[in-house]
PDB file of N, CA and C in Angstrom:
ATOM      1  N   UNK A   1      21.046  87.029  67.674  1.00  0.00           N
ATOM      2  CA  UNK A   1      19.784  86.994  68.402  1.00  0.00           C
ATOM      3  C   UNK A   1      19.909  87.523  69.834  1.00  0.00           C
ATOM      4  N   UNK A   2      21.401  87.073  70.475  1.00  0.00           N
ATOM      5  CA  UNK A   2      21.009  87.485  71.784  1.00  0.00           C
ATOM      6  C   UNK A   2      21.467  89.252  71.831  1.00  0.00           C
ATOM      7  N   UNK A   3      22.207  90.067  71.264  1.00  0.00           N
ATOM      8  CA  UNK A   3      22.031  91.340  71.014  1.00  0.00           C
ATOM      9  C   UNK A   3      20.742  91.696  70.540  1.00  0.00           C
ATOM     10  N   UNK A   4      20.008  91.075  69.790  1.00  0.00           N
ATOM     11  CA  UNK A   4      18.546  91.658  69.269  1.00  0.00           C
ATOM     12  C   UNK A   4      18.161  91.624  70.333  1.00  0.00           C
ATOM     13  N   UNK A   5      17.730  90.584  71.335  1.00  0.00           N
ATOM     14  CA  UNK A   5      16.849  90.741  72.584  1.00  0.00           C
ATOM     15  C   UNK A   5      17.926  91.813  73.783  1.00  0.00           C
ATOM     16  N   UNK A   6      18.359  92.000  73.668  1.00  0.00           N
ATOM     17  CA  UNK A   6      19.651  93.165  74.476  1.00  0.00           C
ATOM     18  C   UNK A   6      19.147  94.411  73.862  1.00  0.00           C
ATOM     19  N   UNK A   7      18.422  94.673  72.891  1.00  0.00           N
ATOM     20  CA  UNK A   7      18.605  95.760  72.482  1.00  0.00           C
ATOM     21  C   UNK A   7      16.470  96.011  72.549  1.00  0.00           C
ATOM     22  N   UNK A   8      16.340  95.122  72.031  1.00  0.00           N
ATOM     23  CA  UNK A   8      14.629  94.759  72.706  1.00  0.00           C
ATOM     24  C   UNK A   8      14.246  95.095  73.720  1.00  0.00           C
ATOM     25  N   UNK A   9      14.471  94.341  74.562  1.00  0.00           N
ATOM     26  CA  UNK A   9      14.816  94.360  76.320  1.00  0.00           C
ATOM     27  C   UNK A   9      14.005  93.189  76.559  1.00  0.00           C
ATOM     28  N   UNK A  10      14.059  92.714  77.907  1.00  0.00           N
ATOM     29  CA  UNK A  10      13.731  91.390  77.857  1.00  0.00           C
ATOM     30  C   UNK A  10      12.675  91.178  78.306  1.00  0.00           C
ATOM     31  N   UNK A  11      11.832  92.467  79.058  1.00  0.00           N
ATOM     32  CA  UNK A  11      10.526  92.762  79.309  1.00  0.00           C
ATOM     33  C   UNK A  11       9.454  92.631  78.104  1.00  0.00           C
ATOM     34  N   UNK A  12       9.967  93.159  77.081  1.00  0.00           N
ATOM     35  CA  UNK A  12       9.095  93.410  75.988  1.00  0.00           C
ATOM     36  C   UNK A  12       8.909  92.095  75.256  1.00  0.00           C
ATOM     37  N   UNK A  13      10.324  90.933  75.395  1.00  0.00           N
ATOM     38  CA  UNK A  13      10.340  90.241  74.308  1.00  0.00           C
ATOM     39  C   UNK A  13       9.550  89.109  75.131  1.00  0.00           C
ATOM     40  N   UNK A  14       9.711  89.111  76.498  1.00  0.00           N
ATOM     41  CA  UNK A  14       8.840  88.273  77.488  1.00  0.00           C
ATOM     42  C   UNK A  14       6.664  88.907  77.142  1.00  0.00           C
ATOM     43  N   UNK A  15       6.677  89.976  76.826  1.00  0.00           N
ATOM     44  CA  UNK A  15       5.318  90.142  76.537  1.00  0.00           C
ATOM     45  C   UNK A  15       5.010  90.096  75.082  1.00  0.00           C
ATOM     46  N   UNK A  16       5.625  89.993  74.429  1.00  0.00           N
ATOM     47  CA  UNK A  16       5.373  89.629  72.885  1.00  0.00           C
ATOM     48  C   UNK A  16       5.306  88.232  72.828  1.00  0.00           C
ATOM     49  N   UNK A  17       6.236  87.366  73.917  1.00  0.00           N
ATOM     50  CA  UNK A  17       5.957  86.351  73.636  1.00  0.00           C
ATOM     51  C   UNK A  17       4.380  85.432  73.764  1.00  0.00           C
ATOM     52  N   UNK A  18       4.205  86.235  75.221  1.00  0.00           N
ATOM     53  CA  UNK A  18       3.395  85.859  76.136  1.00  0.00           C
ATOM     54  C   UNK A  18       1.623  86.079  74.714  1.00  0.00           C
ATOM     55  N   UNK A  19       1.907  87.383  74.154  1.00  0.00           N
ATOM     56  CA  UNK A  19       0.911  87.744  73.431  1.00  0.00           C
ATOM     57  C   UNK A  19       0.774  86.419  72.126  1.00  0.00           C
ATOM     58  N   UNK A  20       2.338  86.121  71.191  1.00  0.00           N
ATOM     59  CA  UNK A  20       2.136  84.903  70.739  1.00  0.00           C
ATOM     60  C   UNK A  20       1.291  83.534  71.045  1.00  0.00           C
ATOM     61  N   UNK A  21       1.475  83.793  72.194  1.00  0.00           N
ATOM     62  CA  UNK A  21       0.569  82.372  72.602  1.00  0.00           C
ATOM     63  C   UNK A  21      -1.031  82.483  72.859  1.00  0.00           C
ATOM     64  N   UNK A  22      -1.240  83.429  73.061  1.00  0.00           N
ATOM     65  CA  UNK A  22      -2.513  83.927  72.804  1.00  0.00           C
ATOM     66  C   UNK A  22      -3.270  83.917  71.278  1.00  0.00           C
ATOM     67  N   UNK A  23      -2.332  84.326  70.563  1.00  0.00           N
ATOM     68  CA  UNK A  23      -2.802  84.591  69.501  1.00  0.00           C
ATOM     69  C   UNK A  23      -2.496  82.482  68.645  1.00  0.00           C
ATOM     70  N   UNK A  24      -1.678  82.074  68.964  1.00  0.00           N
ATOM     71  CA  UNK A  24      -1.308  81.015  68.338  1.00  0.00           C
ATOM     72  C   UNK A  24      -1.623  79.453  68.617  1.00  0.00           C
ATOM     73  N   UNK A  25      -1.281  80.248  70.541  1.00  0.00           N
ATOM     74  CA  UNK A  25      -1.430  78.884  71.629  1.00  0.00           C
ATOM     75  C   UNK A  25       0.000  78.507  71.535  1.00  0.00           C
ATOM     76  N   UNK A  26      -0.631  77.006  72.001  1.00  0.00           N
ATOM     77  CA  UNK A  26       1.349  76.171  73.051  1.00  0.00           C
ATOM     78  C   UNK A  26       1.746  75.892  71.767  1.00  0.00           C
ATOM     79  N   UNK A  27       1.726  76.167  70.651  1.00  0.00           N
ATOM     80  CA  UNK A  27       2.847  75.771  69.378  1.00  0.00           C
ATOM     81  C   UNK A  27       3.905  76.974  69.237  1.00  0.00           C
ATOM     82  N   UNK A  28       3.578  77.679  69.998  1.00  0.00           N
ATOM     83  CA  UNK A  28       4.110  79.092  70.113  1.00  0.00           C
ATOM     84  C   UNK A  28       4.639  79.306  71.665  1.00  0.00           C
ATOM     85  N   UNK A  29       4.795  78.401  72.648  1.00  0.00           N
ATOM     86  CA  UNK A  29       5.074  78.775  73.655  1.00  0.00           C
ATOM     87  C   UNK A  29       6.262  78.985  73.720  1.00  0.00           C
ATOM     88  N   UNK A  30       6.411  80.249  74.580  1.00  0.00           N
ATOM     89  CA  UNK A  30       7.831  80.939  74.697  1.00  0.00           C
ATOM     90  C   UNK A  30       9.108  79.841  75.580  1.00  0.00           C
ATOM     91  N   UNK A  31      10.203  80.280  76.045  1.00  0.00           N
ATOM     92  CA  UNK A  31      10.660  79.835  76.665  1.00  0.00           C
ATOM     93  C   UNK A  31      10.985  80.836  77.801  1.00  0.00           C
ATOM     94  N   UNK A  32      11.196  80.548  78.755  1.00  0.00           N
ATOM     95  CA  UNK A  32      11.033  81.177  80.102  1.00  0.00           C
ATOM     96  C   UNK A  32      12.546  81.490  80.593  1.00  0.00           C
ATOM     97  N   UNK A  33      13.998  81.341  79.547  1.00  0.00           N
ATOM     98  CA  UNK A  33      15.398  81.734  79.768  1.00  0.00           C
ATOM     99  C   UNK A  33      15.393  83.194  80.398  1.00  0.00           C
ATOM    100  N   UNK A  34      13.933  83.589  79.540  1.00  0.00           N
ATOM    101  CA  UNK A  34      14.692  85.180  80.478  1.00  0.00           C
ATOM    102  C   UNK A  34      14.051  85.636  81.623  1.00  0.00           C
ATOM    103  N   UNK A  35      13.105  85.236  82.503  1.00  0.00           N
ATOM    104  CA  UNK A  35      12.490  85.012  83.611  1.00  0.00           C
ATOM    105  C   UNK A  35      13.131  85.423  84.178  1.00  0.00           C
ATOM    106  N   UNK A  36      14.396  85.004  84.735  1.00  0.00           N
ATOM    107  CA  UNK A  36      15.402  85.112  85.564  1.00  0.00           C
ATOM    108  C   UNK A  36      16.299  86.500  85.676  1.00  0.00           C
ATOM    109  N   UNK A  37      16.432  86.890  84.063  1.00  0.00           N
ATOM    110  CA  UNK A  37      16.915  88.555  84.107  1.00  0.00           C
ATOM    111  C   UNK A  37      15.873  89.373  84.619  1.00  0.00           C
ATOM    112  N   UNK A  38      14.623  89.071  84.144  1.00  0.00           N
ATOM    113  CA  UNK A  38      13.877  90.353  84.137  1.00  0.00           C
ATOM    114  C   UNK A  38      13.564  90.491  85.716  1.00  0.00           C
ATOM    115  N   UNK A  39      13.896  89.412  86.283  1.00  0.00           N
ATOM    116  CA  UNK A  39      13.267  89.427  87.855  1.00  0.00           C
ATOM    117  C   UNK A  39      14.648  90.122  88.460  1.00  0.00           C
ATOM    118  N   UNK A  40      15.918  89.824  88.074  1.00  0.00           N
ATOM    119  CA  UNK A  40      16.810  90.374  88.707  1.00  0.00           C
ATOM    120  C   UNK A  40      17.263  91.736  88.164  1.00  0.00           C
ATOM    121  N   UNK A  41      16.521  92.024  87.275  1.00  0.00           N
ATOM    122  CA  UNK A  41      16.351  93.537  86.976  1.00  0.00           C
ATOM    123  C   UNK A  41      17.214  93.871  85.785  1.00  0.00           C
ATOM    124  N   UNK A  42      17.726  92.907  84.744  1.00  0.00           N
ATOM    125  CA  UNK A  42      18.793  92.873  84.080  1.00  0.00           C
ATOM    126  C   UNK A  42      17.816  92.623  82.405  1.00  0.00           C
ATOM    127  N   UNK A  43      17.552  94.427  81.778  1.00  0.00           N
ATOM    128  CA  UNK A  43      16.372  93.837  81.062  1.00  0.00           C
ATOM    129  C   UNK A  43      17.233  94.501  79.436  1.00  0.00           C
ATOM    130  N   UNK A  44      18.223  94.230  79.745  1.00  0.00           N
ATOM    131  CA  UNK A  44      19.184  94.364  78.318  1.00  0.00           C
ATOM    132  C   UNK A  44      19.682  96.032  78.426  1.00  0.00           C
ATOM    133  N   UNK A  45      19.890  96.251  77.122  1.00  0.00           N
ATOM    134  CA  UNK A  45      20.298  97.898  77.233  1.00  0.00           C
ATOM    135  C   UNK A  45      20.117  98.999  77.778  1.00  0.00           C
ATOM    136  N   UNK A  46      18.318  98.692  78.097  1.00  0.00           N
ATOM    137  CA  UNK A  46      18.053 100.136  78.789  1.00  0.00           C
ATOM    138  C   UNK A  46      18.324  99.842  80.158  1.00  0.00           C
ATOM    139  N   UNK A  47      18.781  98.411  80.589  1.00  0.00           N
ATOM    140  CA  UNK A  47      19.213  98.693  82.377  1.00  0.00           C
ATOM    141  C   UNK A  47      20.586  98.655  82.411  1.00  0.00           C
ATOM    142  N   UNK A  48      21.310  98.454  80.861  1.00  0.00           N
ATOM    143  CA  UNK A  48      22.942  98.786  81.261  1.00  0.00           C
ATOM    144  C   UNK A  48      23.617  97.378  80.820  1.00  0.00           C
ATOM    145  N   UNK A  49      22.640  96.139  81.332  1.00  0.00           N
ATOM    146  CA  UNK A  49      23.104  94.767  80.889  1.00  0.00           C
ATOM    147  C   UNK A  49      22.138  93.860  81.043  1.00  0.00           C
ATOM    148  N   UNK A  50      22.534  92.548  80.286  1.00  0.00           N
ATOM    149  CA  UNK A  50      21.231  91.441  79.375  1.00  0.00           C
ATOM    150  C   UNK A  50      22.447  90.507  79.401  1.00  0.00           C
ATOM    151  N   UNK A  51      22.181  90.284  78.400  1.00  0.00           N
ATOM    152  CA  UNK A  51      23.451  88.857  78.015  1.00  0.00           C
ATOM    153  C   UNK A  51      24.718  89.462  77.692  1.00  0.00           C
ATOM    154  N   UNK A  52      24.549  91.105  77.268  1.00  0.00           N
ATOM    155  CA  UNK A  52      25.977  91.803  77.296  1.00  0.00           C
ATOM    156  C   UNK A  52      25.905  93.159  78.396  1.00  0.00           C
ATOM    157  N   UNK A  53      27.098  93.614  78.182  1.00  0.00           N
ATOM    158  CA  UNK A  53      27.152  94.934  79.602  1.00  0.00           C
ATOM    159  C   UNK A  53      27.210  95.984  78.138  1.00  0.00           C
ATOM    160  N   UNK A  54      26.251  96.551  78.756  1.00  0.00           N
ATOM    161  CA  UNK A  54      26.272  97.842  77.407  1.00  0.00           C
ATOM    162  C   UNK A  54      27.218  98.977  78.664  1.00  0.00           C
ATOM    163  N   UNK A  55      28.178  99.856  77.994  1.00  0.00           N
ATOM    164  CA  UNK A  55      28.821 100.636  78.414  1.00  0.00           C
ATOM    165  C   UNK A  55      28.669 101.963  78.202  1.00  0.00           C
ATOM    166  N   UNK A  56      27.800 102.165  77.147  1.00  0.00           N
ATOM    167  CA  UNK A  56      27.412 103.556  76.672  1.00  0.00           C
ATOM    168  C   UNK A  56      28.769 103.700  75.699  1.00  0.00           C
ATOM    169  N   UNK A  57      28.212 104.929  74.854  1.00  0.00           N
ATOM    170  CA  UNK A  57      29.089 105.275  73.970  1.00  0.00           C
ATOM    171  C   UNK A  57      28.906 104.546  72.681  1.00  0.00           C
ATOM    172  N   UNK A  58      30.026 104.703  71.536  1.00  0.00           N
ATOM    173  CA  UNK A  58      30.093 103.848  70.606  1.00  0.00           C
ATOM    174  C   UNK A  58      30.752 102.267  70.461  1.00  0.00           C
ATOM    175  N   UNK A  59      31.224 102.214  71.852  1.00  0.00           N
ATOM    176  CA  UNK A  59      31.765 100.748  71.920  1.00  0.00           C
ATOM    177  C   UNK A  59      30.760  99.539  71.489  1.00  0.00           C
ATOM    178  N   UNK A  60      31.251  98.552  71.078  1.00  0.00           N
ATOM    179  CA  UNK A  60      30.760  97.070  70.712  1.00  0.00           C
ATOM    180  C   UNK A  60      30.363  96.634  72.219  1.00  0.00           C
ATOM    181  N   UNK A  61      29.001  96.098  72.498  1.00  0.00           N
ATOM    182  CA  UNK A  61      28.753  95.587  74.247  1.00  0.00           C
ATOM    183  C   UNK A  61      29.737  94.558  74.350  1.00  0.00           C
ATOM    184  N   UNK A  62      30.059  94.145  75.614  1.00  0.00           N
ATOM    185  CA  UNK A  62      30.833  92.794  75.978  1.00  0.00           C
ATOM    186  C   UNK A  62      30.005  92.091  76.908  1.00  0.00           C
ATOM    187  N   UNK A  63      30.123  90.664  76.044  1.00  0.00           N
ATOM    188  CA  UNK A  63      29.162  89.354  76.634  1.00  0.00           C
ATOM    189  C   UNK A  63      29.345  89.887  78.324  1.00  0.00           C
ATOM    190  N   UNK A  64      28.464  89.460  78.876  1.00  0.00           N
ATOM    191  CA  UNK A  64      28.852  89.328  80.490  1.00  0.00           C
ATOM    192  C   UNK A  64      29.178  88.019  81.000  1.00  0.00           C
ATOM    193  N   UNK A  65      30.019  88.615  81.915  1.00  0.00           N
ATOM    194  CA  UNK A  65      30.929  87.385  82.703  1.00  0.00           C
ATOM    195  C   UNK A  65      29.731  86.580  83.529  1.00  0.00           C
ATOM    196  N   UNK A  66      29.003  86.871  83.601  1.00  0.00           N
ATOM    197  CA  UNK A  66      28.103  85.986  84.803  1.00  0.00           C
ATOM    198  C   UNK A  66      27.034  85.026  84.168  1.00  0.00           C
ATOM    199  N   UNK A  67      26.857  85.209  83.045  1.00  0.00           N
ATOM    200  CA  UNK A  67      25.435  84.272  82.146  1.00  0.00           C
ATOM    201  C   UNK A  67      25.128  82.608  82.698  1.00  0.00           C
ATOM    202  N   UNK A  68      26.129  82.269  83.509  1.00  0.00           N
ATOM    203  CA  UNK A  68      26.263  80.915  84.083  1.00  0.00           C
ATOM    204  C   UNK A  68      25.293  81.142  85.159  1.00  0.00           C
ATOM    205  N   UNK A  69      25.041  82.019  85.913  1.00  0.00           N
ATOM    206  CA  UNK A  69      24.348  81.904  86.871  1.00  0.00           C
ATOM    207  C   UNK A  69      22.684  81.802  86.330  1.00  0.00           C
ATOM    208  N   UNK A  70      22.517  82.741  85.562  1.00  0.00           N
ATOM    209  CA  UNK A  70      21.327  82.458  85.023  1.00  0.00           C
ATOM    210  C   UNK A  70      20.642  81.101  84.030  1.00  0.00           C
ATOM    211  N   UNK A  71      21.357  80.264  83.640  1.00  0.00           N
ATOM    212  CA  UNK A  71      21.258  78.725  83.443  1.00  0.00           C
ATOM    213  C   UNK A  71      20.469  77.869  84.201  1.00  0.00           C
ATOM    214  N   UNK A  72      19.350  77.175  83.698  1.00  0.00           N
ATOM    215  CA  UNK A  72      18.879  76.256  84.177  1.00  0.00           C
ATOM    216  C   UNK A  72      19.325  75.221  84.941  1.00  0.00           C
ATOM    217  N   UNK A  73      19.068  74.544  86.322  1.00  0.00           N
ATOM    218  CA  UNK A  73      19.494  73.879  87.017  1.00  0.00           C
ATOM    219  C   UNK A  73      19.234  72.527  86.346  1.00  0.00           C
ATOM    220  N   UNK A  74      19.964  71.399  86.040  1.00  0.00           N
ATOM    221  CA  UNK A  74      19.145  70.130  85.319  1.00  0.00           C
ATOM    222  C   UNK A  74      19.354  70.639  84.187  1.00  0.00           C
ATOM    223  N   UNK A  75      18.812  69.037  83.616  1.00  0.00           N
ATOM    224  CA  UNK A  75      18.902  68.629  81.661  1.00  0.00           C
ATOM    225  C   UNK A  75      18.027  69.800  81.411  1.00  0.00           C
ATOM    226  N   UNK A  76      18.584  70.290  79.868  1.00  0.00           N
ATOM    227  CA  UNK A  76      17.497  71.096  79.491  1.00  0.00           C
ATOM    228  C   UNK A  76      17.782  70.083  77.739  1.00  0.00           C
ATOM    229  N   UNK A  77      16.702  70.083  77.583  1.00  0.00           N
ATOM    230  CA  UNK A  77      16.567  69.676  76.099  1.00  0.00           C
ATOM    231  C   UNK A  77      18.300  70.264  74.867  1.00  0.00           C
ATOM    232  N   UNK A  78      18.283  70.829  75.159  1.00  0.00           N
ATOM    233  CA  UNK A  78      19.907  71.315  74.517  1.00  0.00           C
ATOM    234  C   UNK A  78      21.012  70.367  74.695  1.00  0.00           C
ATOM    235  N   UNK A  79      21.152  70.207  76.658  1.00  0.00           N
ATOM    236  CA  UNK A  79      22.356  69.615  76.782  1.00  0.00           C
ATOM    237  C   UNK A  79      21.612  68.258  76.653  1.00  0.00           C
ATOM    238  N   UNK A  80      20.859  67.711  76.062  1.00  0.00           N
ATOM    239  CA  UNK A  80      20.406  66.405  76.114  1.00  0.00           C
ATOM    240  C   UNK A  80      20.793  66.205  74.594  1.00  0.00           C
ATOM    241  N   UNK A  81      20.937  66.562  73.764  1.00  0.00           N
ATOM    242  CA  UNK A  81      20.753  65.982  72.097  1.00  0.00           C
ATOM    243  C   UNK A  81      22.080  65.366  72.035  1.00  0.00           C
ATOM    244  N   UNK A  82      22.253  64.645  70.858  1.00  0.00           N
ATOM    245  CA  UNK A  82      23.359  64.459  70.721  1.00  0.00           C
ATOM    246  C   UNK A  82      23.333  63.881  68.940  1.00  0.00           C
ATOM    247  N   UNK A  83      24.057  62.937  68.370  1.00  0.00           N
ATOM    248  CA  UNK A  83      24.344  62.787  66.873  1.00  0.00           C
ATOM    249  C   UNK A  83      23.172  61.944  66.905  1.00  0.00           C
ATOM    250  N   UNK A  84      22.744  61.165  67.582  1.00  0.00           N
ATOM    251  CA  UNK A  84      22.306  60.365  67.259  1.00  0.00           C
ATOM    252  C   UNK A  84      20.429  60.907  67.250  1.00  0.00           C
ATOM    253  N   UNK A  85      20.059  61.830  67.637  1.00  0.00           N
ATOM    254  CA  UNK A  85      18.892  62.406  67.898  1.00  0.00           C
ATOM    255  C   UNK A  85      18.412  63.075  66.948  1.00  0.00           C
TER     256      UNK A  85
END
């Protein structure tokens, strides 16, 4: 998934989402993880890097070293679950 949206770009998958909810409403509301790339200009392949560094060529992308920065500050429903949930 996160190469599909790398290869999407994160502009587009942020307005498809945005259009989902229109069409569906809040059962469909997006999540706002990629807010943060698209503002810092990081909109997957066609800017070079997303959640991976595309290098050009036929190489496999490599995850990027920095994805920590873009992480929510605080609980997010993820790091909250646990066995018992």
């Amino acid at each position: 998934p996160l190469l599909l949206l790398d290869e999407v770009g994160f502009d587009i998958a942020t307005h498809a989402a945005a259009s989902l909810v229109g069409a569906f409403g809040a059962r469909a509301a997006p999540s706002d993880a990629l807010e943060p790339f698209v503002h810092a200009g990081r909109l997957g392949k066609k800017s070079g890097q997303g959640f991976y560094v595309h290098a050009g060529g036929k190489r496999r992308p490599q995850l990027a070293g920095d994805l920590a920065r873009f992480a929510p500050a605080g609980p997010t429903a993820a790091r909250l679950l646990d066995d018992e949930a």
